[in-house]
C-alpha atoms as a PDB file:
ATOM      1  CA  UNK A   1       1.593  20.875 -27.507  1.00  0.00           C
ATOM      2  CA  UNK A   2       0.962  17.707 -26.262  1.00  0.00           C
ATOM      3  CA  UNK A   3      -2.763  16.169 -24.699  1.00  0.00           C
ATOM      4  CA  UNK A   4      -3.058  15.703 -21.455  1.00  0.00           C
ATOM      5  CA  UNK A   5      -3.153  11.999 -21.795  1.00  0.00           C
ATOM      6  CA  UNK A   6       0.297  11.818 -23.859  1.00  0.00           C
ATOM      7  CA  UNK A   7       2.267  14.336 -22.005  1.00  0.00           C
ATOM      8  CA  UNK A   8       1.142  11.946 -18.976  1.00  0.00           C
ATOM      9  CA  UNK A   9       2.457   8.529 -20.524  1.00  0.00           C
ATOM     10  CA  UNK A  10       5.703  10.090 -21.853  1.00  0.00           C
ATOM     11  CA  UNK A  11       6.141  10.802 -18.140  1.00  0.00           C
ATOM     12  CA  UNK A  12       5.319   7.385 -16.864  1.00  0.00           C
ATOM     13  CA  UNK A  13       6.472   5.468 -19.809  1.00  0.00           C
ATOM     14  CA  UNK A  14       9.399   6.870 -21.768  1.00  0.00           C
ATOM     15  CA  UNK A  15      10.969   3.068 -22.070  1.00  0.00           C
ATOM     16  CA  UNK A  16       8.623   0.775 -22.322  1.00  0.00           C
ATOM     17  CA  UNK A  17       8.451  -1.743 -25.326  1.00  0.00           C
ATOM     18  CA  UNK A  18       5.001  -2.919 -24.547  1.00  0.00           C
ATOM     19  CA  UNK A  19       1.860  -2.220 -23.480  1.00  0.00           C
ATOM     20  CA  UNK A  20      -0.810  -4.293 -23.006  1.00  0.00           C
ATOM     21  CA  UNK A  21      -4.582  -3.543 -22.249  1.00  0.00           C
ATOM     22  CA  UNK A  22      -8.007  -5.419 -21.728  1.00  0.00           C
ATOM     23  CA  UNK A  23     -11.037  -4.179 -22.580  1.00  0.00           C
ATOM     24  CA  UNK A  24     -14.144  -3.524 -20.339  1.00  0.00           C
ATOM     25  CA  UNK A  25     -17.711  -3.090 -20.843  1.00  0.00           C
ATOM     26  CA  UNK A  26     -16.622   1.009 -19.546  1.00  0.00           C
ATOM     27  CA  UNK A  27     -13.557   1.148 -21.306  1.00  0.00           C
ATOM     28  CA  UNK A  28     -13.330  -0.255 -24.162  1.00  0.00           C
ATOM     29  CA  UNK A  29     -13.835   3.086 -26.373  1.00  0.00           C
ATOM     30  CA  UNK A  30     -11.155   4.437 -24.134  1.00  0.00           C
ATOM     31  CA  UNK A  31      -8.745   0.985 -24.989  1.00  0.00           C
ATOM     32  CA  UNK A  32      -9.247   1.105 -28.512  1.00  0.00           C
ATOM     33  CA  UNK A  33      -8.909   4.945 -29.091  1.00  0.00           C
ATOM     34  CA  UNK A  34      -7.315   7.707 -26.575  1.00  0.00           C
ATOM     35  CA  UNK A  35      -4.871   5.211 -24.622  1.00  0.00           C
ATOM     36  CA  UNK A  36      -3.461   3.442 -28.418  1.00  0.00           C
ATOM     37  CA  UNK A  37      -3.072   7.347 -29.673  1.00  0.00           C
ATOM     38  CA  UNK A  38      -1.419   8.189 -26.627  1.00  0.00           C
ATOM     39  CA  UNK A  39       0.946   5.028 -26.436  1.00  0.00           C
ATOM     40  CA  UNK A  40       1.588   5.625 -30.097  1.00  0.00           C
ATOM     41  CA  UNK A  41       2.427   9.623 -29.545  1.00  0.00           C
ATOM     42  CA  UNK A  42       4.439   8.613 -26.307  1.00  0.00           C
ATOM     43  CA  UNK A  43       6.935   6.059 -28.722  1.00  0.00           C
ATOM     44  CA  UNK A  44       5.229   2.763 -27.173  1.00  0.00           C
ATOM     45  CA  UNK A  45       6.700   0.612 -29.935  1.00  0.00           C
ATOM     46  CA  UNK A  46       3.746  -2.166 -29.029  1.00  0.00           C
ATOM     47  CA  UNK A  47       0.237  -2.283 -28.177  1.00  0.00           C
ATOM     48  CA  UNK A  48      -1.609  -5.433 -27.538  1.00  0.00           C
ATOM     49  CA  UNK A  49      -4.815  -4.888 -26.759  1.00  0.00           C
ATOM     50  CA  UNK A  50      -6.847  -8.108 -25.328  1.00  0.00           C
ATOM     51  CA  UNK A  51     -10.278  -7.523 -26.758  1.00  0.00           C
ATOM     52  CA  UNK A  52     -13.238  -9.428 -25.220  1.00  0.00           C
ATOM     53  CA  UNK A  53     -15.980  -7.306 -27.043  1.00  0.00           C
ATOM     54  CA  UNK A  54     -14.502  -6.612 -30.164  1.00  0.00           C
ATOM     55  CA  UNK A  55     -17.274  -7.124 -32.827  1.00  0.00           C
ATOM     56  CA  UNK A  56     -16.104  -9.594 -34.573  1.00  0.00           C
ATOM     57  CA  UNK A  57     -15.527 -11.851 -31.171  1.00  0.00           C
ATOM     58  CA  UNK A  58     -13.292 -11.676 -28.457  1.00  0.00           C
ATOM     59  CA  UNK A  59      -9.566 -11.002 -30.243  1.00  0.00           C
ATOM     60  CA  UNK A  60      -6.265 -10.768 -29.035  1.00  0.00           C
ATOM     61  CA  UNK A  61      -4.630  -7.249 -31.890  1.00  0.00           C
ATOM     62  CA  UNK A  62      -0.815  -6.803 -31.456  1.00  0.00           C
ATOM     63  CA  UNK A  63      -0.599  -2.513 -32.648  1.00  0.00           C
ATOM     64  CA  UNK A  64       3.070  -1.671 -34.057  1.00  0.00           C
ATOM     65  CA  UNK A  65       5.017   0.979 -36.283  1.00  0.00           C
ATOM     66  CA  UNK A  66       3.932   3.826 -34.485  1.00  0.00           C
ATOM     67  CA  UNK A  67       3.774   6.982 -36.357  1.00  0.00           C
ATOM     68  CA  UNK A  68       2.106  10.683 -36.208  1.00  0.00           C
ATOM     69  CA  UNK A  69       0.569   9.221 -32.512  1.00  0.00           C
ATOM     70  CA  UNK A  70      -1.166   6.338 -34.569  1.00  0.00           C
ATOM     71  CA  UNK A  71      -0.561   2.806 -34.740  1.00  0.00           C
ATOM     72  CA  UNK A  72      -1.072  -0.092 -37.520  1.00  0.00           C
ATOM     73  CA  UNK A  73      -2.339  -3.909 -36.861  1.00  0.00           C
ATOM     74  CA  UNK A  74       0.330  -5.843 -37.057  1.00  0.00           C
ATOM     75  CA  UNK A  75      -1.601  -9.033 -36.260  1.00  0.00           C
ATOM     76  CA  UNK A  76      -4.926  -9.603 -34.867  1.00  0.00           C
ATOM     77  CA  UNK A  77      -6.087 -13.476 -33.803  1.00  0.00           C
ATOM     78  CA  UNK A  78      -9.292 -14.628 -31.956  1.00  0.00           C
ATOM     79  CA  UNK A  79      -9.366 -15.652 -28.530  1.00  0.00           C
ATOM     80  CA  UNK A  80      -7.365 -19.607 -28.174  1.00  0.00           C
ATOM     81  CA  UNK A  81      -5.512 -18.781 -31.128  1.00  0.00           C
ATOM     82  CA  UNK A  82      -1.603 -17.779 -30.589  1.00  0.00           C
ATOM     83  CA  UNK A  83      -0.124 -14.164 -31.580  1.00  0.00           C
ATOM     84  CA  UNK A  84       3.793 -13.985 -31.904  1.00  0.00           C
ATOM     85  CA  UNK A  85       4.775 -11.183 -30.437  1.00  0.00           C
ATOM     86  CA  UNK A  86       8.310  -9.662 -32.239  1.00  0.00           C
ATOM     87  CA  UNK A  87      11.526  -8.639 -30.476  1.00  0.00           C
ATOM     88  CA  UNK A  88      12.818  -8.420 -27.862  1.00  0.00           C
ATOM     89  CA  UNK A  89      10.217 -10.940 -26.827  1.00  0.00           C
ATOM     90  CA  UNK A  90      10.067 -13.383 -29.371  1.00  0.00           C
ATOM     91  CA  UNK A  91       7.374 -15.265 -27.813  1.00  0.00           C
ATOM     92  CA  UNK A  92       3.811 -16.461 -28.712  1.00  0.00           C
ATOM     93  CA  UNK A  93       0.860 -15.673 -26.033  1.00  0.00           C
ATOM     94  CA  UNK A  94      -2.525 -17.032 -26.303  1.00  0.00           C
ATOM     95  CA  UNK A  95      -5.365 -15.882 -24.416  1.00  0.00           C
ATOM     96  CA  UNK A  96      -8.969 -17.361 -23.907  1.00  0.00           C
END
């Protein structure tokens, strides 16, 4: 059986090829951990998560692949720097 969470996304979200999230000061945790699991369980082919207080400095991670409800990095760059994002978009963003 499903978590509350995925069942919930599947229902909301059963096409989408991306999903993209910015992190807070209160939900970060949340960004980086139950919402990519449940995008990943739901079939959310991409996650791009905009991450101002990542440790490492603000970064921009592009999540793919995903598989058993869990994703893999399939780029991560730092804030001014530009991620390609694959099809269908074939496009670079750049944030900061």
């Amino acid at each position: 059986m499903q978590a509350p969470l995925q069942r919930r996304l599947h229902e909301v979200i059963p096409a989408a090829e991306l999903v993209v999230e910015v992190t807070s000061a209160a939900t970060a945790h949340h960004d980086r951990s139950t919402k990519a699991a449940g995008y990943a369980a739901a079939g959310v082919p991409l996650y791009l998560l905009v991450d101002q207080l990542a440790s490492d400095g603000p970064a921009v991670t592009l999540y793919g692949t995903p598989l058993g409800g869990a994703y893999r990095v399939l780029a991560s760059v730092g804030f001014g720097s530009p991620l390609e994002l694959p099809a269908p978009f074939r496009l670079a963003v750049s944030v900061g």
